[in-house]
ModelCIF file with pLDDT and N, C-alpha, C, O atoms, coordinates in Angstrom:
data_MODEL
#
_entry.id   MODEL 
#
_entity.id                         1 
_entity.type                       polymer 
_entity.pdbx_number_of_molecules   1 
#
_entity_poly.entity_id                      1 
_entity_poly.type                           'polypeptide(L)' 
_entity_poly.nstd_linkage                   no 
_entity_poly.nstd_monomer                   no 
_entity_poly.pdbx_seq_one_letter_code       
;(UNK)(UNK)(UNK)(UNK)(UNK)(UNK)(UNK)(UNK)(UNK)(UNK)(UNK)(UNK)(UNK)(UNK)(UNK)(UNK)
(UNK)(UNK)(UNK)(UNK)(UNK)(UNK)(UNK)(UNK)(UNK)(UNK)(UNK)(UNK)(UNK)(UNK)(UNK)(UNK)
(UNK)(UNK)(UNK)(UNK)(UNK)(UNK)(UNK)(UNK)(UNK)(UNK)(UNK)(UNK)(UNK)
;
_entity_poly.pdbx_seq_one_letter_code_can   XXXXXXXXXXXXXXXXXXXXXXXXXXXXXXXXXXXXXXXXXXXXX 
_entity_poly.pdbx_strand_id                 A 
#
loop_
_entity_poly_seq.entity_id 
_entity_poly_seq.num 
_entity_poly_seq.mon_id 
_entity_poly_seq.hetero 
1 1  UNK n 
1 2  UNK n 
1 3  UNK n 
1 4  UNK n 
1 5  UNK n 
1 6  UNK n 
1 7  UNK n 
1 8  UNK n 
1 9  UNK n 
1 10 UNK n 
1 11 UNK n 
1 12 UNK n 
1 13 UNK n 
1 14 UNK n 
1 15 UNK n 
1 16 UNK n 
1 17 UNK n 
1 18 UNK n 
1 19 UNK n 
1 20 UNK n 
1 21 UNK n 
1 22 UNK n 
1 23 UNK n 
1 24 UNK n 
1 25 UNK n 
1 26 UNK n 
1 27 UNK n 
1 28 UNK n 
1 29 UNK n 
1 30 UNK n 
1 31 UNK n 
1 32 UNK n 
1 33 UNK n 
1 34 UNK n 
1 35 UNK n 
1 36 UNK n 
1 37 UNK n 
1 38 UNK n 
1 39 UNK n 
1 40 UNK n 
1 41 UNK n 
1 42 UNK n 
1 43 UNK n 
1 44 UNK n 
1 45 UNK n 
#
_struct_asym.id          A 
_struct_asym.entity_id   1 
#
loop_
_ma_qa_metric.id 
_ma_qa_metric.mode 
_ma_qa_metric.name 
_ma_qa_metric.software_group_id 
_ma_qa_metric.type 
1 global pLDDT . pLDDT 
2 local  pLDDT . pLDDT 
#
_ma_qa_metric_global.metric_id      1 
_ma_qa_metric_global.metric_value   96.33 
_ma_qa_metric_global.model_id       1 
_ma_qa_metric_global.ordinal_id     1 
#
loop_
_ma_qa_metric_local.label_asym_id 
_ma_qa_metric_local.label_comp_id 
_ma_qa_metric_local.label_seq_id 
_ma_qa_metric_local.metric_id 
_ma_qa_metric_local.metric_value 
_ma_qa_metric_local.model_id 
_ma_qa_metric_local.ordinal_id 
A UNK 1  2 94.00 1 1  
A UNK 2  2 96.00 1 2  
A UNK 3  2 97.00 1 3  
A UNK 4  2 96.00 1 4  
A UNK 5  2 96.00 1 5  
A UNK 6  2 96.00 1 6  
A UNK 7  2 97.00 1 7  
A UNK 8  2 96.00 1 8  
A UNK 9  2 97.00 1 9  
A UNK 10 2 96.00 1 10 
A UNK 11 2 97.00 1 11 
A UNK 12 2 94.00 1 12 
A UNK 13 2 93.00 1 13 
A UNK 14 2 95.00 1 14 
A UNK 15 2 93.00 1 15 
A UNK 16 2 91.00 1 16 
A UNK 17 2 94.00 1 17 
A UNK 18 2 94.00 1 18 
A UNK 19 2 93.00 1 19 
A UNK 20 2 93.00 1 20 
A UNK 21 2 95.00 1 21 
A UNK 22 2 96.00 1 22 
A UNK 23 2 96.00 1 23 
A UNK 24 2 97.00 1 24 
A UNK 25 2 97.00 1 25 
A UNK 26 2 97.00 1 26 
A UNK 27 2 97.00 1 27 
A UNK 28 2 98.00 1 28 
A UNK 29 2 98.00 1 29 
A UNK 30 2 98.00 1 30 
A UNK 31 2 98.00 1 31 
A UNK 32 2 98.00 1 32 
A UNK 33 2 98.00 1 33 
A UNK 34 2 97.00 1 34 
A UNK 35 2 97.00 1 35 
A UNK 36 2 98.00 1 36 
A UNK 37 2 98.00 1 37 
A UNK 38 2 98.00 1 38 
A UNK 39 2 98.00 1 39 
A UNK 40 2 98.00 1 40 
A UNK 41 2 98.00 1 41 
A UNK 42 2 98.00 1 42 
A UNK 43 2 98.00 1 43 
A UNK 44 2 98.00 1 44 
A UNK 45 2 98.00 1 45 
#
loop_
_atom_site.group_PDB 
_atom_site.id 
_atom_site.type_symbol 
_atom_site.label_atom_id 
_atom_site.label_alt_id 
_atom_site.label_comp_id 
_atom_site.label_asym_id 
_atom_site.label_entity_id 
_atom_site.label_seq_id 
_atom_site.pdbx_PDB_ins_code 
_atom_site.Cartn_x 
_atom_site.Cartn_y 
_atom_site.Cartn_z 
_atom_site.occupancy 
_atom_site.B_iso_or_equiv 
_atom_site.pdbx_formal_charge 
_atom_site.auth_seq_id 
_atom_site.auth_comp_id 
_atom_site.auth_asym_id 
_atom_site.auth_atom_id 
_atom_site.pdbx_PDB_model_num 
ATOM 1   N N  . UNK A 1 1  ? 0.820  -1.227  0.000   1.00 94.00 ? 1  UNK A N  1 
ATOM 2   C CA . UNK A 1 1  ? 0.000  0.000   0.000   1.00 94.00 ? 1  UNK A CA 1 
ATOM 3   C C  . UNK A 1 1  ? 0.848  1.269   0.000   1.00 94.00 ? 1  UNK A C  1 
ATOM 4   O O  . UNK A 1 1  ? 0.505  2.329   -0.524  1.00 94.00 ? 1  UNK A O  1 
ATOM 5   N N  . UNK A 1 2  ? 2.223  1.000   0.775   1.00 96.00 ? 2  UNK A N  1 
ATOM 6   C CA . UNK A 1 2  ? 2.827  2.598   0.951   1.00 96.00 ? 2  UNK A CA 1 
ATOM 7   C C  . UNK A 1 2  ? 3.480  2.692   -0.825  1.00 96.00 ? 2  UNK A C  1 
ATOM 8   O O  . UNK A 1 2  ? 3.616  3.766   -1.411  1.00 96.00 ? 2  UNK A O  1 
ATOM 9   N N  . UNK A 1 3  ? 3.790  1.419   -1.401  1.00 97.00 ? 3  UNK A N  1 
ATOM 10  C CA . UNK A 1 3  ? 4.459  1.800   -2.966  1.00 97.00 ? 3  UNK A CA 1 
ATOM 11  C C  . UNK A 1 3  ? 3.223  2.599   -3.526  1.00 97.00 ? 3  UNK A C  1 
ATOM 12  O O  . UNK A 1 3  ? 3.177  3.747   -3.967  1.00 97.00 ? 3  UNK A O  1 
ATOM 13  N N  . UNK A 1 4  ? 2.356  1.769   -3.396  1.00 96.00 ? 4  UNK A N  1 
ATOM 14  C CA . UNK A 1 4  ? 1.118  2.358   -4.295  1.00 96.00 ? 4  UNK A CA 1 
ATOM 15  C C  . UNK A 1 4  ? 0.987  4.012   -3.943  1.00 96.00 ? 4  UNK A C  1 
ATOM 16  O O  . UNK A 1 4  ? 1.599  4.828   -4.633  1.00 96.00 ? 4  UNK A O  1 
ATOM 17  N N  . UNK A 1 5  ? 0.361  4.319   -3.109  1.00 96.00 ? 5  UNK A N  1 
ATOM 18  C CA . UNK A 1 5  ? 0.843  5.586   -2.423  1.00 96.00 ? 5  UNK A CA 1 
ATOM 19  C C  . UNK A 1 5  ? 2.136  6.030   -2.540  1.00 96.00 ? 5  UNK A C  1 
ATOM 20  O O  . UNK A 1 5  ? 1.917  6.887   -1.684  1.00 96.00 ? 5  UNK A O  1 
ATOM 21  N N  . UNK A 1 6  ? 2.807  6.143   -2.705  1.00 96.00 ? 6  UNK A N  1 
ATOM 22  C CA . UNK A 1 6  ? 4.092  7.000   -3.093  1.00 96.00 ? 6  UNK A CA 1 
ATOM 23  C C  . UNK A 1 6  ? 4.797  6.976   -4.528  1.00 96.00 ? 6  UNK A C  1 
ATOM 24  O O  . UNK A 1 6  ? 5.432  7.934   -4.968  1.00 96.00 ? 6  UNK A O  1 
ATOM 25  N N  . UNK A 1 7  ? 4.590  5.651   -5.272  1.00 97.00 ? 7  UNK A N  1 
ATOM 26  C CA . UNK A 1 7  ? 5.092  5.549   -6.098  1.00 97.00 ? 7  UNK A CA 1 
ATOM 27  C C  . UNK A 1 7  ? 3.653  5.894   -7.595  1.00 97.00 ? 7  UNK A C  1 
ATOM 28  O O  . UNK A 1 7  ? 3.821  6.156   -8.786  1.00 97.00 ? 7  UNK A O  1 
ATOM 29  N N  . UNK A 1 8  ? 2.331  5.722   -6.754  1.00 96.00 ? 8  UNK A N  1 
ATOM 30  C CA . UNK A 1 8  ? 1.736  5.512   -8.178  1.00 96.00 ? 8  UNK A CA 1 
ATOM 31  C C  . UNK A 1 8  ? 1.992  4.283   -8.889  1.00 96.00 ? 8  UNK A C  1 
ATOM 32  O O  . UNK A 1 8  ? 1.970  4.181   -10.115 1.00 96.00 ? 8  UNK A O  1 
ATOM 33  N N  . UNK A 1 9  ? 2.319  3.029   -7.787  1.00 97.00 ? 9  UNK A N  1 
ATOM 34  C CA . UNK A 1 9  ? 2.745  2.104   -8.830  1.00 97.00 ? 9  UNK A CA 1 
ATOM 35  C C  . UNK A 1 9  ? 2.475  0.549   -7.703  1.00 97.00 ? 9  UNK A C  1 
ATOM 36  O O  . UNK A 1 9  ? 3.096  0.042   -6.769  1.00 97.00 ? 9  UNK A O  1 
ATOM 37  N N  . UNK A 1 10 ? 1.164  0.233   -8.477  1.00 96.00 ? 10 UNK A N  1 
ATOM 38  C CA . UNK A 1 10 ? 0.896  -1.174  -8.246  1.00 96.00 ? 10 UNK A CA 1 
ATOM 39  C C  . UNK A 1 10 ? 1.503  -2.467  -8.027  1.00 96.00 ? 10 UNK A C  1 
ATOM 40  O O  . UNK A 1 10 ? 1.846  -3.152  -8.991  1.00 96.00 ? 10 UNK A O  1 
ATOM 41  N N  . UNK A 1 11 ? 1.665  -2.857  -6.822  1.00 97.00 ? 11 UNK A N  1 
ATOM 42  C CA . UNK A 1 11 ? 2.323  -4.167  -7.223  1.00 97.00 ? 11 UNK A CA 1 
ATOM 43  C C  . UNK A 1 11 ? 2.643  -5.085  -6.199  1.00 97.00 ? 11 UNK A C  1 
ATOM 44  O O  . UNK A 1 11 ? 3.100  -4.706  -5.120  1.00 97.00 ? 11 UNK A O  1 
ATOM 45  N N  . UNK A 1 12 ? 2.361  -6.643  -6.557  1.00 94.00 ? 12 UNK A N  1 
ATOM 46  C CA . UNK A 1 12 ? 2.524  -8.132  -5.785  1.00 94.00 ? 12 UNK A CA 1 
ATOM 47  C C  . UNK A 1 12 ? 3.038  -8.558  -6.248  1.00 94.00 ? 12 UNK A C  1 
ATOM 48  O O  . UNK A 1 12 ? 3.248  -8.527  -7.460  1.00 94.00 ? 12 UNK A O  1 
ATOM 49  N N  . UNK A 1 13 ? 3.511  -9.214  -5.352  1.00 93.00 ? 13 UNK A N  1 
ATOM 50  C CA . UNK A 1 13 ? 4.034  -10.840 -6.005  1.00 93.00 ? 13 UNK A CA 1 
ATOM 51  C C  . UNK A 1 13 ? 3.537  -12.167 -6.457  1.00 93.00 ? 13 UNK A C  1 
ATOM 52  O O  . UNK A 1 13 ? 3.057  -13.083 -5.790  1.00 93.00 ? 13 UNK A O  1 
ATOM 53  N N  . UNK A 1 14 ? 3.677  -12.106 -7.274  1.00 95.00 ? 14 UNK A N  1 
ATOM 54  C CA . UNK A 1 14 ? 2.830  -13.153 -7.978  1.00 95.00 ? 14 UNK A CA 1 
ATOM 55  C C  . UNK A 1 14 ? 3.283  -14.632 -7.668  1.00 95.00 ? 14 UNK A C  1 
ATOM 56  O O  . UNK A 1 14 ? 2.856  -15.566 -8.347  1.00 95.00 ? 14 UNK A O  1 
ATOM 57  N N  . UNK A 1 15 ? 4.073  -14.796 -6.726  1.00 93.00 ? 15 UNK A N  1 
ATOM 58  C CA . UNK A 1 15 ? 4.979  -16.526 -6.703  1.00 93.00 ? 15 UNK A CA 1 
ATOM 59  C C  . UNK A 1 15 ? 3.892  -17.614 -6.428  1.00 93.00 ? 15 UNK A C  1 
ATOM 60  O O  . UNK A 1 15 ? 4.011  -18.752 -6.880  1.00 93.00 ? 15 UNK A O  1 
ATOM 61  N N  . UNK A 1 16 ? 2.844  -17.226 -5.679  1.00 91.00 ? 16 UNK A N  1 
ATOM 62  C CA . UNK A 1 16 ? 1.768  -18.134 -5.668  1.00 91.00 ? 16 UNK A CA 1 
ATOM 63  C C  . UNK A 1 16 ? 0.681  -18.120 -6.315  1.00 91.00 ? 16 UNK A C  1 
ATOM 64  O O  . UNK A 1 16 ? -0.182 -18.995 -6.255  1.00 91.00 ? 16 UNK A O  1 
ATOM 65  N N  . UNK A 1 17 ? 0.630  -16.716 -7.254  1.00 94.00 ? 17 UNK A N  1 
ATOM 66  C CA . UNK A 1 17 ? -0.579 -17.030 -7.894  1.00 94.00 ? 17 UNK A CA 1 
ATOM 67  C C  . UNK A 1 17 ? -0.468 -17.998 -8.931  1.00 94.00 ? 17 UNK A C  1 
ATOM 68  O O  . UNK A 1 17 ? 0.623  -18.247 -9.443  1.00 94.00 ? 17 UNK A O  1 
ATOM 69  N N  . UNK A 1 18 ? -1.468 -18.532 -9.260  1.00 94.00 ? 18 UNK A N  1 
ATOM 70  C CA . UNK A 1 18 ? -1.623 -19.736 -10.419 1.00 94.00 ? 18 UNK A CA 1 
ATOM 71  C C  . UNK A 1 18 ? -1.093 -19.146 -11.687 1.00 94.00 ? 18 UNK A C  1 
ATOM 72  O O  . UNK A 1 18 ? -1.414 -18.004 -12.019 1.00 94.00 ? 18 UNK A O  1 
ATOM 73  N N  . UNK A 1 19 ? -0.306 -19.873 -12.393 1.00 93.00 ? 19 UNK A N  1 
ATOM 74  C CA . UNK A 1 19 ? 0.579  -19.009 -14.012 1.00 93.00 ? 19 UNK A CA 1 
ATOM 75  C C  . UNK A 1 19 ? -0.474 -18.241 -14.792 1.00 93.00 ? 19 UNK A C  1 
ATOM 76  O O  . UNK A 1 19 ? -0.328 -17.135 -15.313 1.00 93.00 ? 19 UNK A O  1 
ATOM 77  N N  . UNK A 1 20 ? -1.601 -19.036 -14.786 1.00 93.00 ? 20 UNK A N  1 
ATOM 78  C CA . UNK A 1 20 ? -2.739 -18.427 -16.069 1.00 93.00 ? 20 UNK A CA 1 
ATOM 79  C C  . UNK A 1 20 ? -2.941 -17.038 -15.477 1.00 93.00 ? 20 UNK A C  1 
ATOM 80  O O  . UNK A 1 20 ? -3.006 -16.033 -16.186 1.00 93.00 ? 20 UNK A O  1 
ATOM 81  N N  . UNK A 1 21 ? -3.045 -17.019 -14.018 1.00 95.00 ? 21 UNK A N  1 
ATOM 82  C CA . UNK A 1 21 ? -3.658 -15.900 -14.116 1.00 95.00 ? 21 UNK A CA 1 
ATOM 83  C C  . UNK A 1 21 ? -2.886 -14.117 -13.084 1.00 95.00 ? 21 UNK A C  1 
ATOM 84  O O  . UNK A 1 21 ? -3.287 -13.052 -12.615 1.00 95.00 ? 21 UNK A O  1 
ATOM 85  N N  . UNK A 1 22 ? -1.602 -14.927 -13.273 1.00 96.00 ? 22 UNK A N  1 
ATOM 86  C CA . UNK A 1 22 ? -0.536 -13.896 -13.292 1.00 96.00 ? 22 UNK A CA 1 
ATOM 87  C C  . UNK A 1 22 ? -0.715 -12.522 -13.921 1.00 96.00 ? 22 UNK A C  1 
ATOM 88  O O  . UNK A 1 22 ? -1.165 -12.561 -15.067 1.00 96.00 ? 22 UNK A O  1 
ATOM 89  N N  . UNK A 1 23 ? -0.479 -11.404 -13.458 1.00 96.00 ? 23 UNK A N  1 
ATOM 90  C CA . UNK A 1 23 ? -0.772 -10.260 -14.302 1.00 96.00 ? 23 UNK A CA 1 
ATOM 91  C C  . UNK A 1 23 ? 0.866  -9.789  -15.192 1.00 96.00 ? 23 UNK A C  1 
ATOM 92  O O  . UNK A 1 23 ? 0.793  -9.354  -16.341 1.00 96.00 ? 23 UNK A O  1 
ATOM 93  N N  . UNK A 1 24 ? 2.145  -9.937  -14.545 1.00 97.00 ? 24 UNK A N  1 
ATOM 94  C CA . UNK A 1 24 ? 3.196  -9.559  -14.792 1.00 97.00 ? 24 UNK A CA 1 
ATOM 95  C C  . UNK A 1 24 ? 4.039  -10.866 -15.007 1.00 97.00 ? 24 UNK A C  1 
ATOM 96  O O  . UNK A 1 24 ? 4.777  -11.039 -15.978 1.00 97.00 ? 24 UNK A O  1 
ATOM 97  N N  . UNK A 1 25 ? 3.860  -11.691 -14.072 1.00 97.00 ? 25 UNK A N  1 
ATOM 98  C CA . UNK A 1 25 ? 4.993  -12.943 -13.820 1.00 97.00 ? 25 UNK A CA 1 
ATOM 99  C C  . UNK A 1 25 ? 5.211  -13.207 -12.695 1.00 97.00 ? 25 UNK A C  1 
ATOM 100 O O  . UNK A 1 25 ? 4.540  -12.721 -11.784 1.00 97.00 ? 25 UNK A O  1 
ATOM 101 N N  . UNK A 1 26 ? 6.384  -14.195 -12.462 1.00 97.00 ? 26 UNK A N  1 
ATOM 102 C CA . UNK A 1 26 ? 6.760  -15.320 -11.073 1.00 97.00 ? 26 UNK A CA 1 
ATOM 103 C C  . UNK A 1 26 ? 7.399  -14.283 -10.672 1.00 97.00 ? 26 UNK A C  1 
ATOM 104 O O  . UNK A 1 26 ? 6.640  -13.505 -10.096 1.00 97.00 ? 26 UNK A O  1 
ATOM 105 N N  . UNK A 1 27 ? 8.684  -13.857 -10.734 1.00 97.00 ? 27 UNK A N  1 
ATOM 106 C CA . UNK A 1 27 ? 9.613  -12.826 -9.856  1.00 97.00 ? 27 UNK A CA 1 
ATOM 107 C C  . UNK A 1 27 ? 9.725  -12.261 -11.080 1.00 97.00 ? 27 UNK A C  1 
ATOM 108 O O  . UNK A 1 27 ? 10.072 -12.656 -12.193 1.00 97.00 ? 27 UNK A O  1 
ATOM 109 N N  . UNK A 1 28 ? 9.136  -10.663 -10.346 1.00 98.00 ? 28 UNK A N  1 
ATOM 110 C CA . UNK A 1 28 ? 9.065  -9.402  -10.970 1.00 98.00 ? 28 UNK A CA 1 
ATOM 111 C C  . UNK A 1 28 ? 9.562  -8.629  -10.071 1.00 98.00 ? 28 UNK A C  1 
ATOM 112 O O  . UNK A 1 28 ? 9.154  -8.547  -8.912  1.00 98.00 ? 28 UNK A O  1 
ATOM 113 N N  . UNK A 1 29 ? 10.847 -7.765  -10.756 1.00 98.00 ? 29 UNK A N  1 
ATOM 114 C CA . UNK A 1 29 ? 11.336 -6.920  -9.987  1.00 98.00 ? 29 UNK A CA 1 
ATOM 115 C C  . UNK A 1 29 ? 11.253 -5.086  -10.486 1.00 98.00 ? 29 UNK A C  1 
ATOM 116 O O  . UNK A 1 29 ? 11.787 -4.546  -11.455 1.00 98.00 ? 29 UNK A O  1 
ATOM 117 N N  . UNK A 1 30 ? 10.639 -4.657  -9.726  1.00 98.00 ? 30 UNK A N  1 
ATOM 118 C CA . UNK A 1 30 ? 10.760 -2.617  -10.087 1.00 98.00 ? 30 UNK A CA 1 
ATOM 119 C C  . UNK A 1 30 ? 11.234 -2.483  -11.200 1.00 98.00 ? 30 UNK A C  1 
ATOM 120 O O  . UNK A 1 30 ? 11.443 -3.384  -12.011 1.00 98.00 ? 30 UNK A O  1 
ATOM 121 N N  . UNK A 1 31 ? 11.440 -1.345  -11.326 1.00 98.00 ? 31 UNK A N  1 
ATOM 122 C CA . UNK A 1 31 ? 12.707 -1.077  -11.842 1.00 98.00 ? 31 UNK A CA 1 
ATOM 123 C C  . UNK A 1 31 ? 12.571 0.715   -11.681 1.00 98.00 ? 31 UNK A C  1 
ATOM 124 O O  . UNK A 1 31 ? 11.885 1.504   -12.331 1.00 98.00 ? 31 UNK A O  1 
ATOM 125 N N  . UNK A 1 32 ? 13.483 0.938   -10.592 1.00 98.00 ? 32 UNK A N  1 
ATOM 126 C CA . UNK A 1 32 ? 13.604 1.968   -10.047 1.00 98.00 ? 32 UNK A CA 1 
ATOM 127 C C  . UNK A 1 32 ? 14.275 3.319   -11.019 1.00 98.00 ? 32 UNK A C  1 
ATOM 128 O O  . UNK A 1 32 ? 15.474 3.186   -11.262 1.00 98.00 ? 32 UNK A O  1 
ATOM 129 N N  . UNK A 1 33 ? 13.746 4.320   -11.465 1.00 98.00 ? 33 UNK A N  1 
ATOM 130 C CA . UNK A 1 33 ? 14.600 5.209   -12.305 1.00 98.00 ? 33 UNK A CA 1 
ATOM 131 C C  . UNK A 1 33 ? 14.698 6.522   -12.204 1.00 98.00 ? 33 UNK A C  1 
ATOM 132 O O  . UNK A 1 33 ? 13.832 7.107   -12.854 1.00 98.00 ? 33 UNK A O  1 
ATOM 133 N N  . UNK A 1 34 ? 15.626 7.379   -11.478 1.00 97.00 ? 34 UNK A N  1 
ATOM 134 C CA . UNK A 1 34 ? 15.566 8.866   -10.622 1.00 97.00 ? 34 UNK A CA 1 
ATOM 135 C C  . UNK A 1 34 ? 14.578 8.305   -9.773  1.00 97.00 ? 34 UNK A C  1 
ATOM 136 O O  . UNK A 1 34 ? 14.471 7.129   -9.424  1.00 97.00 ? 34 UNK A O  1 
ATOM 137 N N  . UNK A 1 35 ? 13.802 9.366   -9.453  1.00 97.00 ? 35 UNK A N  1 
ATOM 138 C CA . UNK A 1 35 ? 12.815 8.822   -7.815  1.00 97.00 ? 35 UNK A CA 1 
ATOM 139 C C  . UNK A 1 35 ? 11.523 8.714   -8.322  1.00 97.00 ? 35 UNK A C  1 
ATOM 140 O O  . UNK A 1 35 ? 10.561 9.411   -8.000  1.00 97.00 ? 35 UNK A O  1 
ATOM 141 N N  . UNK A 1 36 ? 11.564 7.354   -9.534  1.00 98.00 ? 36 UNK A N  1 
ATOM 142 C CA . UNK A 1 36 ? 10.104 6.987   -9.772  1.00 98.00 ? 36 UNK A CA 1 
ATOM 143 C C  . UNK A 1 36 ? 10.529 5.649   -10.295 1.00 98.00 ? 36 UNK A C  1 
ATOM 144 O O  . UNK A 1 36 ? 11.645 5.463   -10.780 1.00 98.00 ? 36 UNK A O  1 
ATOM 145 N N  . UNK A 1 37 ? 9.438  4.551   -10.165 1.00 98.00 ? 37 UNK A N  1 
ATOM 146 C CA . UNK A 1 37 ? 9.268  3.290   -10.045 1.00 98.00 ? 37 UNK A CA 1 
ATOM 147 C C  . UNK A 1 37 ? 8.473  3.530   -11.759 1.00 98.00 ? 37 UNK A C  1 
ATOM 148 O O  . UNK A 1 37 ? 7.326  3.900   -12.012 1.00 98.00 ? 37 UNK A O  1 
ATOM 149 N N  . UNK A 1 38 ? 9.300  3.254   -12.453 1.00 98.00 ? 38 UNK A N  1 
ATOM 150 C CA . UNK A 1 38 ? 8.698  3.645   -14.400 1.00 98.00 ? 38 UNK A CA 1 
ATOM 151 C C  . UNK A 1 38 ? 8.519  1.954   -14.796 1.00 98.00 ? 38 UNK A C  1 
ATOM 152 O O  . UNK A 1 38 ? 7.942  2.004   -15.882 1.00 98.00 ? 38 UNK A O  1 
ATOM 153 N N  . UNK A 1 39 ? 8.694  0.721   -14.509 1.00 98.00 ? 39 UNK A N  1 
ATOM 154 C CA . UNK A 1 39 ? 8.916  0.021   -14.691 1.00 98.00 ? 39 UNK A CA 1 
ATOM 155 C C  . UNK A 1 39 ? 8.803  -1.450  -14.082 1.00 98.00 ? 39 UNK A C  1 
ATOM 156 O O  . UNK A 1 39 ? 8.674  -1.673  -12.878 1.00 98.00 ? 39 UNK A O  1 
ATOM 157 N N  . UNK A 1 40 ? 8.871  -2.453  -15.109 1.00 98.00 ? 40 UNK A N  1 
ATOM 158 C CA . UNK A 1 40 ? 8.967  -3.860  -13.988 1.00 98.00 ? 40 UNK A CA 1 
ATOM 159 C C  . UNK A 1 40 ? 9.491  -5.582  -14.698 1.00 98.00 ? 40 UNK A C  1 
ATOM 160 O O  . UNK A 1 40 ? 8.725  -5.799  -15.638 1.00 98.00 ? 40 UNK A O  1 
ATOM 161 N N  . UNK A 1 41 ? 10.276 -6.515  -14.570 1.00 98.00 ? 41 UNK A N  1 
ATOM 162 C CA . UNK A 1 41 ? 10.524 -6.769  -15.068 1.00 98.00 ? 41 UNK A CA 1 
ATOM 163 C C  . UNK A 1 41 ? 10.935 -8.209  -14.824 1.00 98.00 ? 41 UNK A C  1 
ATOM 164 O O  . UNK A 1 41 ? 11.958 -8.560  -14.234 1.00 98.00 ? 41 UNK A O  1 
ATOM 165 N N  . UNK A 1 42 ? 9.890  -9.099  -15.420 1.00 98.00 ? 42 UNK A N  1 
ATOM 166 C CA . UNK A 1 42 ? 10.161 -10.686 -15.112 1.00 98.00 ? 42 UNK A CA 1 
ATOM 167 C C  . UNK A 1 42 ? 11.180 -11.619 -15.449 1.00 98.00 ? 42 UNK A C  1 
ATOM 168 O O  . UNK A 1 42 ? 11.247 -12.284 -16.482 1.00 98.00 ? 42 UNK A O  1 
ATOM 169 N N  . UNK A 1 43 ? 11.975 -11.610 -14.477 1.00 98.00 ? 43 UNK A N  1 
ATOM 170 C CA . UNK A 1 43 ? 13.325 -12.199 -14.645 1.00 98.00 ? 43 UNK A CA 1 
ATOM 171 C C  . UNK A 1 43 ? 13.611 -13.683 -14.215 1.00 98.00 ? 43 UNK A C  1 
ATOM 172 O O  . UNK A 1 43 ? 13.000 -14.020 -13.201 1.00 98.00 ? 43 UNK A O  1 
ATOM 173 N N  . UNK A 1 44 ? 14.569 -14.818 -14.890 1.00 98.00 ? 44 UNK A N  1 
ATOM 174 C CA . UNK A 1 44 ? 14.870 -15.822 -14.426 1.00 98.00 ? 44 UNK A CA 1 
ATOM 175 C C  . UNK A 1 44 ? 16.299 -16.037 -14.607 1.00 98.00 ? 44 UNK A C  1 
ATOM 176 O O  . UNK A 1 44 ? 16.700 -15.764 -15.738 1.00 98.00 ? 44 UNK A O  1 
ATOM 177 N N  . UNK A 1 45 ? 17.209 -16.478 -13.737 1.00 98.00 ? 45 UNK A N  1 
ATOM 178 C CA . UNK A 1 45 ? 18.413 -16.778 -14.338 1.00 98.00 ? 45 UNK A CA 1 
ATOM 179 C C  . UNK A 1 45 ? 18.618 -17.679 -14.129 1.00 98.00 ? 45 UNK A C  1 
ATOM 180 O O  . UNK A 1 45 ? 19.655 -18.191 -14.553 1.00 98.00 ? 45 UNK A O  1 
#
């Protein structure tokens, strides 16, 4: 709630939601740029 509120920018973690109905992905991380959250980005390595 405080990202949402400060950043304008939505967001869970999806690790347990079911794949189908994921909005972004499994591990999604920010992506922080000057002092705003512009971004997000489903990563695996």
């Amino acid at each position: 709630p405080r990202t949402e509120r400060i950043f304008d920018f939505k967001y869970r973690l999806e690790i347990y939601v079911p794949e189908k109905k994921r909005e972004f992905g499994y591990y999604v991380l920010p992506f922080l740029l000057g002092d705003e959250l512009v971004g997000r980005v489903d990563l695996k390595a």
